[in-house]
Each structure stands twice: as structure tokens, then as C-alpha cells.
C-alpha atoms as a PDB file:
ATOM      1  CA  UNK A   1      97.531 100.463  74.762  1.00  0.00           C
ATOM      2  CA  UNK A   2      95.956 103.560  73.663  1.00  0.00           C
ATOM      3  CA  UNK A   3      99.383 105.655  71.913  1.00  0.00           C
ATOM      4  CA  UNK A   4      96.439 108.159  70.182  1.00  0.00           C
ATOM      5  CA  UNK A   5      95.440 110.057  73.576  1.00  0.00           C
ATOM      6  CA  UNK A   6      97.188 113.417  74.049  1.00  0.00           C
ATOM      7  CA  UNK A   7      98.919 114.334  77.072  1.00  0.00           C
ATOM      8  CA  UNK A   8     100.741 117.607  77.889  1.00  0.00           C
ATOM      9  CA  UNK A   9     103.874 117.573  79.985  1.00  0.00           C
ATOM     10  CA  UNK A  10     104.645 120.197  82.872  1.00  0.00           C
ATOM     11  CA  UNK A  11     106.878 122.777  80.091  1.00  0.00           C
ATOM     12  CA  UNK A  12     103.346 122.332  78.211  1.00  0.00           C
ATOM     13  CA  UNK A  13     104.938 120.049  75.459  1.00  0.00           C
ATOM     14  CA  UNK A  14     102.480 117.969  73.727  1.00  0.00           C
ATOM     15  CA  UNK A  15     103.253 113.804  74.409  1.00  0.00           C
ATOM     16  CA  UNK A  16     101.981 110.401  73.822  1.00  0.00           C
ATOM     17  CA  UNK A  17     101.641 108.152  77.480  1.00  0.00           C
ATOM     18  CA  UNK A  18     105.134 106.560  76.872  1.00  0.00           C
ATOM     19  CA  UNK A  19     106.674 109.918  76.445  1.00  0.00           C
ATOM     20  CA  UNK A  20     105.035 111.514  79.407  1.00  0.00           C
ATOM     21  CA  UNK A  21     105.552 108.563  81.429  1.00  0.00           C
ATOM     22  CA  UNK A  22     109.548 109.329  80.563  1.00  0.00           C
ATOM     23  CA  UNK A  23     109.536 112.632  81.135  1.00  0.00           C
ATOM     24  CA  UNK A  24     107.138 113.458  84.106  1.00  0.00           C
ATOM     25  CA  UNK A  25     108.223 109.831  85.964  1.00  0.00           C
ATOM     26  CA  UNK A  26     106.275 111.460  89.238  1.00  0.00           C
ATOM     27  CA  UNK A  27     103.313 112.424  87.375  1.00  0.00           C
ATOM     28  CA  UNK A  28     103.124 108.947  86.191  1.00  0.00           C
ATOM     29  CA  UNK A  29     103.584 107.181  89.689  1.00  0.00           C
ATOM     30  CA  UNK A  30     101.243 109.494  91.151  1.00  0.00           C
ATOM     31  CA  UNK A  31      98.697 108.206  88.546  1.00  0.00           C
ATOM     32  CA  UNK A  32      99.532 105.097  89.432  1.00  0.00           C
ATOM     33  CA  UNK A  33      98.891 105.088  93.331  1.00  0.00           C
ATOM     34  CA  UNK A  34      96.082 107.012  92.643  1.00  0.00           C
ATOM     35  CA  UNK A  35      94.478 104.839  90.431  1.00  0.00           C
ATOM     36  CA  UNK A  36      95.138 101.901  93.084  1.00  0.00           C
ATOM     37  CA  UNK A  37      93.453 103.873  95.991  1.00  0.00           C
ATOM     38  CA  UNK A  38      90.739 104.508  93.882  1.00  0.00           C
ATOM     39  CA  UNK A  39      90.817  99.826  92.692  1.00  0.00           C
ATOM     40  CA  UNK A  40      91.124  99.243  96.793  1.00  0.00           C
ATOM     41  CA  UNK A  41      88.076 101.403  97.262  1.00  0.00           C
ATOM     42  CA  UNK A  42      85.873  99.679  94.635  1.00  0.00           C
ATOM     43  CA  UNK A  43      86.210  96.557  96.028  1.00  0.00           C
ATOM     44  CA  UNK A  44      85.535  97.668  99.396  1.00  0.00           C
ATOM     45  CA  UNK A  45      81.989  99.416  98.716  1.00  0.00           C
ATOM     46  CA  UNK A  46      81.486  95.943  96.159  1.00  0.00           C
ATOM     47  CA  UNK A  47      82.258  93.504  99.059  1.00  0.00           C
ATOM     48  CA  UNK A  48      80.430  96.206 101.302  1.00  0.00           C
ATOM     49  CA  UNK A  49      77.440  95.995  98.936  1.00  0.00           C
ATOM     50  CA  UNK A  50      76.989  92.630  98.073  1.00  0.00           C
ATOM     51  CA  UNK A  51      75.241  90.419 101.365  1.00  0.00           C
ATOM     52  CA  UNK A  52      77.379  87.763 103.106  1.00  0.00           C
ATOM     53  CA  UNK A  53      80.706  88.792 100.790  1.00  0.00           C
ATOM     54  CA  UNK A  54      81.168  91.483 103.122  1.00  0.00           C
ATOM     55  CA  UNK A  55      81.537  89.199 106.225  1.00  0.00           C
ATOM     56  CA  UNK A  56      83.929  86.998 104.334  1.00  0.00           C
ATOM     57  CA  UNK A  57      85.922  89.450 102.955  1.00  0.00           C
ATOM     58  CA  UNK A  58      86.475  91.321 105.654  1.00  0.00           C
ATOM     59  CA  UNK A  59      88.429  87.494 107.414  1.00  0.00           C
ATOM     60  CA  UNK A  60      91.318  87.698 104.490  1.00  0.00           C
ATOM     61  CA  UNK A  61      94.101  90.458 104.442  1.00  0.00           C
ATOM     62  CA  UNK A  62      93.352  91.310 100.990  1.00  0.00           C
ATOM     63  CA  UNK A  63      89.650  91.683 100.779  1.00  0.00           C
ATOM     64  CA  UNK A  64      89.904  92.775  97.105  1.00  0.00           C
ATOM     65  CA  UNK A  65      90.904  89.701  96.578  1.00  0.00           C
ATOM     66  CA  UNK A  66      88.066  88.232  97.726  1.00  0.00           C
ATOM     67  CA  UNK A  67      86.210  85.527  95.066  1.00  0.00           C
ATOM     68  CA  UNK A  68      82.429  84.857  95.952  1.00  0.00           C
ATOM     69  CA  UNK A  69      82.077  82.184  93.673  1.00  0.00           C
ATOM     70  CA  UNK A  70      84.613  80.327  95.014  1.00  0.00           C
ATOM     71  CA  UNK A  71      84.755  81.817  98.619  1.00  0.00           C
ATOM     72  CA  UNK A  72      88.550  82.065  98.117  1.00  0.00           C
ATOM     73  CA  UNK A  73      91.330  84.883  98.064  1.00  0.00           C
ATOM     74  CA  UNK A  74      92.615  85.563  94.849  1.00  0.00           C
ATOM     75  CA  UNK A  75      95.850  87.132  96.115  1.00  0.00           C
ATOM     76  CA  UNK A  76      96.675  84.808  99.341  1.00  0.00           C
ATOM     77  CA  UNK A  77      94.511  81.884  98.260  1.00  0.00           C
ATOM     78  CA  UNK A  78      92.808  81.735 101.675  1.00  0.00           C
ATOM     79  CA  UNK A  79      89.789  79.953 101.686  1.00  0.00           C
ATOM     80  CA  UNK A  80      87.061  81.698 103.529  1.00  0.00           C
END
């Protein structure tokens, strides 16, 4: 974890992640969700992008779970 990065809280006081992740708890779930839209996407223009994955992928519930290798869901463990 990278403590060096400087972050500045609403009142404009200067923080490390751990401090602005205990004092702007929103901020820090917003970055969160966003930052798992943004994961769910990848995957989908990956799966979308790579020939016969798509197909697959698109047969589990959790298609960024999707393994090619082993034609298998990481999440659910359905084998496609």
C-alpha cells in the first residue's frame, strides 16, 4: 500500500489514504463502487473482444469470472 500519495480531504486538509478513508468514509466508498463499475466493464469489452470467450461468458452469471484457459467460472465455478 502506497502511504506516500497525497490526498486532500473536503475542509482541504492534507491526508494519507488511511486518513482520508477515516474521515471522508463516502468519498472512499464512492471510490470503491466506482472503481468496480469501471473492473465489471473491463471484463466485459475483454470477453467481448476475445473470439469464442464472449459466447461462453456470456452462459455464467458472473462473466468476469470467466477463465478461458480452463473454460470455468472463477467466482461460481461453473464449467462452461
Amino acid at each position: 500500500m502506497d502511504l506516500s500519495k497525497e490526498y486532500y480531504t473536503s475542509l482541504g486538509t492534507k491526508c494519507n489514504i488511511l486518513q482520508m478513508v477515516k474521515l471522508e468514509p463516502e468519498w472512499a466508498a464512492n471510490r470503491l463502487q466506482e472503481g468496480e463499475k469501471r473492473f465489471d466493464e473491463l471484463c466485459e469489452l475483454k470477453a467481448v473482444s476475445q473470439p469464442g470467450v464472449a459466447a461462453d461468458a456470456e452462459r455464467c452469471v458472473h462473466p468476469q469470472g470467466y477463465i478461458k484457459s480452463v473454460r470455468i467460472c472463477g467466482l461460481c465455478g461453473e464449467q462452461l
